[in-house]
Protein backbone atom coordinates (compact mmCIF):
# COMPACT_ATOMS: atom_id res chain seq x y z
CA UNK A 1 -16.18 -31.48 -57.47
CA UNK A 2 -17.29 -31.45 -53.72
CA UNK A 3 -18.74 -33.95 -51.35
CA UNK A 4 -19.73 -37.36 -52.67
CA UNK A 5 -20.99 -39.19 -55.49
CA UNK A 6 -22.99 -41.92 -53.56
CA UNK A 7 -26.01 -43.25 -55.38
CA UNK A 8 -25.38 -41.69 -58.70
CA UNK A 9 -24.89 -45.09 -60.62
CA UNK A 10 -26.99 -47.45 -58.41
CA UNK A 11 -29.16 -49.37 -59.64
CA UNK A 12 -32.91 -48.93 -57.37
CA UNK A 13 -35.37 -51.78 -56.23
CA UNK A 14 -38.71 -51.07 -56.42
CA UNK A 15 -39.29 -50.30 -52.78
CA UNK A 16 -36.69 -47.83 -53.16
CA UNK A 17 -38.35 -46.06 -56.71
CA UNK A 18 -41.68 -45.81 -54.50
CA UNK A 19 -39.76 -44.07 -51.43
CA UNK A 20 -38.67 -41.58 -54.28
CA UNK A 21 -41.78 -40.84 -55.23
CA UNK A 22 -43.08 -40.39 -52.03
CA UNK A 23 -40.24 -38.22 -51.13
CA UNK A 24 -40.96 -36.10 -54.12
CA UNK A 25 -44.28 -35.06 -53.10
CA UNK A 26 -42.87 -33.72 -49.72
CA UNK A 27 -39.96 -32.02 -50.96
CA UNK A 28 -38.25 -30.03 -53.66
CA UNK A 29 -38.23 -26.21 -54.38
CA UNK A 30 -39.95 -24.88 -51.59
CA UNK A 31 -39.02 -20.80 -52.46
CA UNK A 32 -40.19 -19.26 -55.94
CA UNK A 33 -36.89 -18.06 -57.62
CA UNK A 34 -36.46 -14.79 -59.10
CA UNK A 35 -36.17 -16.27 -63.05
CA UNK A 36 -35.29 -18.87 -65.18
CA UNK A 37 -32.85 -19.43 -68.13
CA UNK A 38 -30.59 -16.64 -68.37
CA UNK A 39 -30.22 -14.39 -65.07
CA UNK A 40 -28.52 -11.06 -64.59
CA UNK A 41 -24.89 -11.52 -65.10
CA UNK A 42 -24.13 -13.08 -68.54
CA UNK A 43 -22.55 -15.92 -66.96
CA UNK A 44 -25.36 -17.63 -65.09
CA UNK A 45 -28.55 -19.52 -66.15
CA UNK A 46 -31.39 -20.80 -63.79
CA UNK A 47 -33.02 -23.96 -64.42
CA UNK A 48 -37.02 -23.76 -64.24
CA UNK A 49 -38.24 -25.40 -60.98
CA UNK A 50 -40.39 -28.89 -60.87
CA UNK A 51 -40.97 -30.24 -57.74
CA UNK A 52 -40.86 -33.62 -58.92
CA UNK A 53 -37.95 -33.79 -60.92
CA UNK A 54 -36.02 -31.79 -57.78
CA UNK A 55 -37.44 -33.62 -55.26
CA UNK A 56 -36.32 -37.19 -56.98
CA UNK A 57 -32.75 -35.09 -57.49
CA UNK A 58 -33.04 -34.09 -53.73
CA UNK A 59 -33.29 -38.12 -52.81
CA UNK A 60 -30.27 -39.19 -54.58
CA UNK A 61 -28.43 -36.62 -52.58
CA UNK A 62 -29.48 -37.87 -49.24
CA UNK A 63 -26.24 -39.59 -48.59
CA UNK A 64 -24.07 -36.13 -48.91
CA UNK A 65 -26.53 -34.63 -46.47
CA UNK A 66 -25.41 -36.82 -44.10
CA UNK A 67 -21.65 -36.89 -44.92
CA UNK A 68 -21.41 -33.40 -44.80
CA UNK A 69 -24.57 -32.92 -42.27
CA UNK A 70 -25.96 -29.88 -44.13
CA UNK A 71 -29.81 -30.65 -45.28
CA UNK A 72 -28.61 -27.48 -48.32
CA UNK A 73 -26.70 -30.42 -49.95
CA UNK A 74 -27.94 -31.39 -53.55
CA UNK A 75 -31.19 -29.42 -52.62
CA UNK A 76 -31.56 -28.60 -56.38
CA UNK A 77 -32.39 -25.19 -54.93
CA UNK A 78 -29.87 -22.29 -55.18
CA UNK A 79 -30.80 -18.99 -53.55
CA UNK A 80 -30.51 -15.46 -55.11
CA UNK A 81 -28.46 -14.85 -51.97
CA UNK A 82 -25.96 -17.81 -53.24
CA UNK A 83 -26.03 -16.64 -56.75
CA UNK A 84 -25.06 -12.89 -55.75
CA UNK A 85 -21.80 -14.44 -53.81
CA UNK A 86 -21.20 -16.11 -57.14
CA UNK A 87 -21.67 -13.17 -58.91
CA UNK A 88 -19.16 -10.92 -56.50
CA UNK A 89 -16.73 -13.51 -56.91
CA UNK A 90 -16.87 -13.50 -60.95
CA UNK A 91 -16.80 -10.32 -61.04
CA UNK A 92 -13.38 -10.02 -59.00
CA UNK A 93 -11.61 -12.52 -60.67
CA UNK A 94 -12.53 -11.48 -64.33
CA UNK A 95 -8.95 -11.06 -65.35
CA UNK A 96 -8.86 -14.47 -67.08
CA UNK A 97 -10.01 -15.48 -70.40
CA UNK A 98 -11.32 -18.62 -69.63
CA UNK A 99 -13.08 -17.52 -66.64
CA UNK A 100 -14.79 -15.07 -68.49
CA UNK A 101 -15.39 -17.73 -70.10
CA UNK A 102 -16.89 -20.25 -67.88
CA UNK A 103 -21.16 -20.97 -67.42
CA UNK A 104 -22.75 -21.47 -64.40
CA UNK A 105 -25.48 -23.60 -64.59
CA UNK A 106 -27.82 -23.10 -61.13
CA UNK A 107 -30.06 -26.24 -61.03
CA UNK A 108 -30.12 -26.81 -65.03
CA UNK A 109 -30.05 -29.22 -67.51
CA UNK A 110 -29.00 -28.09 -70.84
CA UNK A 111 -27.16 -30.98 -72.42
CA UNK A 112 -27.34 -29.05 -76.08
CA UNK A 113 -25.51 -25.65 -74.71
CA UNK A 114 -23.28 -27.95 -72.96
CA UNK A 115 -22.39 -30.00 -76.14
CA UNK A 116 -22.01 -26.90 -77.78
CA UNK A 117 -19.79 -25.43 -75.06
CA UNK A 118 -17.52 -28.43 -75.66
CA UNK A 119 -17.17 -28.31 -79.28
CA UNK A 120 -15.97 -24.08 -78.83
CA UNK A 121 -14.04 -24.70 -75.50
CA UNK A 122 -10.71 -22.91 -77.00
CA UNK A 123 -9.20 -22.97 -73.89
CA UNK A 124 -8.63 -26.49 -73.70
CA UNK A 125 -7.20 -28.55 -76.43
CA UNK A 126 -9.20 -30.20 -78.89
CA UNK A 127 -8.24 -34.20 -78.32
CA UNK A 128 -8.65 -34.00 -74.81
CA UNK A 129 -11.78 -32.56 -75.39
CA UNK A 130 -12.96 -34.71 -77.90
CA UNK A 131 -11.75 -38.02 -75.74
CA UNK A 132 -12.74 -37.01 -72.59
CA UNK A 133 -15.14 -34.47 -73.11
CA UNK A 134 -16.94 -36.51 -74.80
CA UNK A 135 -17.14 -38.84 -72.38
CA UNK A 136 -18.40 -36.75 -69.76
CA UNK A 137 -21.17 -34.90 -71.90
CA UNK A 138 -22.66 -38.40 -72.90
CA UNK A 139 -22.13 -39.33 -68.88
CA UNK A 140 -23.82 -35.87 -68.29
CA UNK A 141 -26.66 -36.43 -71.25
CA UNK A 142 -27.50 -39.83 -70.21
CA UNK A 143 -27.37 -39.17 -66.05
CA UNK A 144 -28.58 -35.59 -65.92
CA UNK A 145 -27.29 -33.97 -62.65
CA UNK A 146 -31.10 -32.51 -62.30
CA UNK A 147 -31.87 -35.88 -61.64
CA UNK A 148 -28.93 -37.77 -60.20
CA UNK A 149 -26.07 -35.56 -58.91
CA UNK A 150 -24.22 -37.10 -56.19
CA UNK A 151 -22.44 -33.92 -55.54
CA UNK A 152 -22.17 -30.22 -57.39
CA UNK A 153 -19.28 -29.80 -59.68
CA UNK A 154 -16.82 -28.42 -62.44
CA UNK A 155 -16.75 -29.53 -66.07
CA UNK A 156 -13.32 -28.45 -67.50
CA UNK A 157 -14.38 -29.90 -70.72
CA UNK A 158 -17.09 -27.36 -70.93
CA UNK A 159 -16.15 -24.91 -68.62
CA UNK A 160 -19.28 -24.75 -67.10
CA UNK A 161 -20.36 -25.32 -63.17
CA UNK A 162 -22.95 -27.32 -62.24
CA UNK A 163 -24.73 -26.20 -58.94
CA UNK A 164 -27.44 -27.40 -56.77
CA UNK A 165 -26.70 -26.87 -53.41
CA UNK A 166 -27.61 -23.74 -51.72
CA UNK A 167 -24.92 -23.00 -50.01
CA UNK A 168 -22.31 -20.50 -50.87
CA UNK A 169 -18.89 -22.23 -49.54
CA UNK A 170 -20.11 -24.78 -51.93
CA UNK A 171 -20.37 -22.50 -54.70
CA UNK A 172 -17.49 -20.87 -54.04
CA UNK A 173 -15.80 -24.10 -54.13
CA UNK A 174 -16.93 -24.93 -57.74
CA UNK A 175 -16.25 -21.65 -59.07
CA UNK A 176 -12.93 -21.98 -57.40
CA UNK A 177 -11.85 -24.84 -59.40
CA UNK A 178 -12.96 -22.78 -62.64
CA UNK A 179 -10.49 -19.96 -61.47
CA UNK A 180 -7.77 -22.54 -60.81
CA UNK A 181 -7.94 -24.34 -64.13
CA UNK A 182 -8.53 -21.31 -66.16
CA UNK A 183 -4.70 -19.99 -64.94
CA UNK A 184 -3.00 -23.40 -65.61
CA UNK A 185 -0.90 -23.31 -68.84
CA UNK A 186 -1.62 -26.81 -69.88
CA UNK A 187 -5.12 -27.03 -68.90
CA UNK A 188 -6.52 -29.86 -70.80
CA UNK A 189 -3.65 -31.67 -69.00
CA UNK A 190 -4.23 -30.20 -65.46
CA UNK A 191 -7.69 -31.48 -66.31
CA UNK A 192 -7.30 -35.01 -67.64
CA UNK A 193 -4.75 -36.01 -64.42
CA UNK A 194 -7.57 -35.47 -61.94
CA UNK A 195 -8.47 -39.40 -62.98
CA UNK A 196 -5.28 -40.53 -61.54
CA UNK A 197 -5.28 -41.08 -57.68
CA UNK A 198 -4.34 -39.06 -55.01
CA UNK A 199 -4.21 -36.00 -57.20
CA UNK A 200 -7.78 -34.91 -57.05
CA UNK A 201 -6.75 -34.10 -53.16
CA UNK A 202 -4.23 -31.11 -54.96
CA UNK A 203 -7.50 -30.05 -57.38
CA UNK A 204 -9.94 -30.28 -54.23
CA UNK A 205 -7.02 -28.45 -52.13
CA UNK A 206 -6.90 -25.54 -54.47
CA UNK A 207 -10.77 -24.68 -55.17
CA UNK A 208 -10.98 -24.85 -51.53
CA UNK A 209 -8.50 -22.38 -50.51
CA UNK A 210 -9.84 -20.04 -53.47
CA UNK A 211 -13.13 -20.10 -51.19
CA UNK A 212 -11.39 -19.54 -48.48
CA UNK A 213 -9.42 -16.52 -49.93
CA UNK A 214 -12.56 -14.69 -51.26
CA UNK A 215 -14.68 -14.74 -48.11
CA UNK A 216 -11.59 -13.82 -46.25
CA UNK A 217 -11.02 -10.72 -48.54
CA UNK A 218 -14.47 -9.59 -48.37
CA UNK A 219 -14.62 -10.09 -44.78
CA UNK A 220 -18.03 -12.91 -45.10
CA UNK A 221 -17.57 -14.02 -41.71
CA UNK A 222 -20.98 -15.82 -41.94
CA UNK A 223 -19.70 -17.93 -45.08
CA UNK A 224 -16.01 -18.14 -43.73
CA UNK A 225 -17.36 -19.90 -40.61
CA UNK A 226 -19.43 -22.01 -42.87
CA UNK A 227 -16.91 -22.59 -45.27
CA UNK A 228 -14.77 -24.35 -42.30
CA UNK A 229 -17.78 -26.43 -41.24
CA UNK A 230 -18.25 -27.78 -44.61
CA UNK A 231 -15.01 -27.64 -46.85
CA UNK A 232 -13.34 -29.57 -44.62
CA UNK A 233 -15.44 -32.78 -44.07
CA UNK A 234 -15.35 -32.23 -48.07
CA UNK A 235 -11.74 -33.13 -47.83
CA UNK A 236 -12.07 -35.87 -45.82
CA UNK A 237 -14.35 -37.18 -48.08
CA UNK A 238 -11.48 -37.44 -50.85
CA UNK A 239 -8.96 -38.27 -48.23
CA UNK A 240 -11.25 -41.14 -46.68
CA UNK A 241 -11.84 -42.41 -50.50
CA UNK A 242 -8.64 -43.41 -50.92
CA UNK A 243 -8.43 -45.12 -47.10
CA UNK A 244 -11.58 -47.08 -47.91
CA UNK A 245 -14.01 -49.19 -45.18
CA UNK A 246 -13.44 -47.49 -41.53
CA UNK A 247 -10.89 -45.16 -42.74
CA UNK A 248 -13.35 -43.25 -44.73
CA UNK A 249 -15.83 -42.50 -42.07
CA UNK A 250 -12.88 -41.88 -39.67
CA UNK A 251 -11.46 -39.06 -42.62
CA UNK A 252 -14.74 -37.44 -42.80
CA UNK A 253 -15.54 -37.51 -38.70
CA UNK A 254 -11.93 -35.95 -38.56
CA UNK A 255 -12.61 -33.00 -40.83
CA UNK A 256 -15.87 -32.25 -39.09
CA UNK A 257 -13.80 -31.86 -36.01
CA UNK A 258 -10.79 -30.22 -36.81
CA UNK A 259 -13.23 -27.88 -39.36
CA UNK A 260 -15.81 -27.03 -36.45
CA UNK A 261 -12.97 -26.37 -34.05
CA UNK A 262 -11.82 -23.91 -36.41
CA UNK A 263 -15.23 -22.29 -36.94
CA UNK A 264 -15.27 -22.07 -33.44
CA UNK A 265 -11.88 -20.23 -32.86
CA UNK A 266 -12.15 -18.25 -35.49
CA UNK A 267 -16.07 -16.61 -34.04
CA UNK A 268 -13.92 -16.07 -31.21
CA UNK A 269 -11.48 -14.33 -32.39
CA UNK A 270 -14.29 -11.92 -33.94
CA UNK A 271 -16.40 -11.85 -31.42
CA UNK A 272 -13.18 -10.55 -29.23
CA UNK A 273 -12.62 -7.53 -31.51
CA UNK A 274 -15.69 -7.03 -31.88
CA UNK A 275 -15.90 -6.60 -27.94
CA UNK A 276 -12.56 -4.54 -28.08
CA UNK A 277 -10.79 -7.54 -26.54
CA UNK A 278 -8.72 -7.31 -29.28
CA UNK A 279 -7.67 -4.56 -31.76
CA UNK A 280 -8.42 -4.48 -35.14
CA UNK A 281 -5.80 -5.75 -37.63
CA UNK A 282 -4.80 -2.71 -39.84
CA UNK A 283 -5.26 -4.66 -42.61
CA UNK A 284 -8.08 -6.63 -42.53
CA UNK A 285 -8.17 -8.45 -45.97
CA UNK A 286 -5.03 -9.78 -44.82
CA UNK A 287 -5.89 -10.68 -41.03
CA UNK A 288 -7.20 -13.77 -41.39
CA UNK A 289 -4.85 -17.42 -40.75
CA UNK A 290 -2.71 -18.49 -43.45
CA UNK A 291 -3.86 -21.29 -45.94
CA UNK A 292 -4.43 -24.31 -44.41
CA UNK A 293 -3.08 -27.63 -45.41
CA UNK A 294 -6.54 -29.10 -45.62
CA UNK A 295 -9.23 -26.89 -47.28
C-alpha cells in the first residue's frame, strides 16, 4: 500500500458532505478512457467512469495530494500511458504463478470478482484467507475504494491491485508488492505480519525497490526521476506513522528532500552523458546506483 489512509474512516459533518458535492461537479475523469471492464492484457480491468462517484473518491484523497504533493494522487483516473507501464512490467516478470495470477483493478469496484478471487486464491492458504480475507473483502465491500481510498494498494488475500492514481511509480509500486509476495514461500504468513508494527516499512521497502529496479532496467528516466520524487515521501509516510505528532510531518518533509535531491543528481548525471561529459556505462541496465535503504 502507498501513501496514506487519511479520511478513509472519518466520519463527515454536513458542511463537509456539501463541499463534496460541490467538489464533484468540478472534478473527476476529465480524459475519455480507451474501455471499460476487461482491457487488453488478461490481467487488467477498467472501471467505467462517473464523474460523481470519482470526483467524491478524488475528495477523500485530498490529504495524500498534499503529503505526497502530486495532484495524480487518488485521481480515480489511470492513463493508458500508466496501464502500458503496468503491462511491460507483467509481462517481464511472468515467471511466477501467482503473479500470473494477480488482477489489476484500474479505478474499479467489483466486490463479487473480488469475493470470488478470495475463495480460489490457491496461493495463499485457506485460514488466513478465510480470517483475514474475509475481513478485508467485507472492509473492501462496505468502504469501496471507488469511493473512499485513502491510498492505492495490494490485496494479498485476493491477489488483486487496486489503482487509482495516475501515476506510474505508483503503479509500479503496487504491482511490486504483488511480485514480492507471489515469491515468498509462506505467503499467507508474509501477508498476515504486515499488521504488526514496524514491519510494513520491510513490505513498503521491497515494492519500492521492485519500482525502482524496473524503470532502471528499461532505462524510464522520466518515471525513475519520478519514482524518487514520490516513493520516497511514501516512506516517510510509514516511517513518520510510527514517530507520530511532529515526527510524522518531519519523516515525510525528509523524504521529499533527500528523494528530490536524488532526482536532481541523478538528471544530472544523464544530462552529462547525454552531453558527452560522461561516457556511457557499457552496461546500462546495470548503471544505475545500488538499492537504496529507503525506497
Amino acid at each position: 500500500m502507498l501513501a496514506v489512509n487519511p479520511m478513509a474512516h472519518s466520519r463527515l459533518r454536513l458542511p463537509s458532505i456539501l463541499l463534496v458535492l460541490l467538489f464533484a461537479g468540478t472534478v473527476g475523469c476529465a480524459t475519455t478512457v480507451p474501455y471499460t471492464g476487461a482491457g487488453p492484457h488478461p490481467q487488467i480491468e477498467r472501471g467505467k467512469p462517473n464523474r460523481v462517484v470519482d470526483g467524491i473518491g478524488n475528495f477523500f484523497g485530498c490529504i495524500g495530494k498534499l503529503v505526497l504533493w502530486n495532484h495524480k494522487i487518488n485521481e480515480h483516473y489511470v492513463s493508458p500511458e500508466v496501464e502500458s507501464k503496468i503491462v511491460a512490467y507483467l509481462d517481464s516478470r511472468n515467471d511466477l504463478p501467482m503473479l500470473e495470477e494477480t488482477k489489476v483493478r484500474l479505478n474499479q469496484y467489483r466486490p463479487l470478482k473480488d469475493w470470488g478471487r478470495l475463495v480460489h486464491n490457491k496461493q495463499v492458504k485457506w485460514p488466513y484467507r478465510l480470517v483475514f480475507g474475509t475481513l478485508s473483502m467485507v472492509v473492501e465491500t462496505i468502504l469501496p475504494g471507488r469511493l473512499f481510498a485513502g491510498s492505492d494498494y495490494f490485496n494479498p488475500w485476493t491477489n488483486t491491485v487496486h489503482l487509482y492514481s495516475d501515476l506510474s511509480p505508483v503503479a509500479l509500486h503496487e504491482v511490486g508488492h504483488a511480485y514480492d509476495t507471489s515469491h515468498r514461500k509462506h505467503k499467507g504468513t508474509y501477508a498476515f505480519i504486515y499488521i504488526i508494527p514496524f514491519v510494513p516499512l520491510h513490505h513498503e521497502l521491497m515494492a519500492s525497490k521492485e519500482a525502482f529496479r524496473f524503470v532502471r532496467d528499461t532505462r524510464d528516466r522520466d518515471a525513475e526521476i519520478s519514482s524518487y520524487k514520490l516513493l520516497y515521501p511514501a516512506y516517510g509516510s510509514y516511517v513518520g506513522s510510527y514517530i507520530g505528532g511532529g515526527g510524522y510531518i518531519a519523516a515525510v518533509v525528509l523524504g521529499h528532500v533527500v528523494g528530490r535531491s536524488e532526482a536532481k543528481e541523478r538528471l544530472e548525471y544523464y544530462q552529462k552523458i547525454e552531453s558527452g561529459a560522461l561516457p556511457a556505462p557499457a552496461d546500462q541496465k546495470s548503471s544505475a546506483k545500488p538499492a537504496l535503504s529507503t525506497p
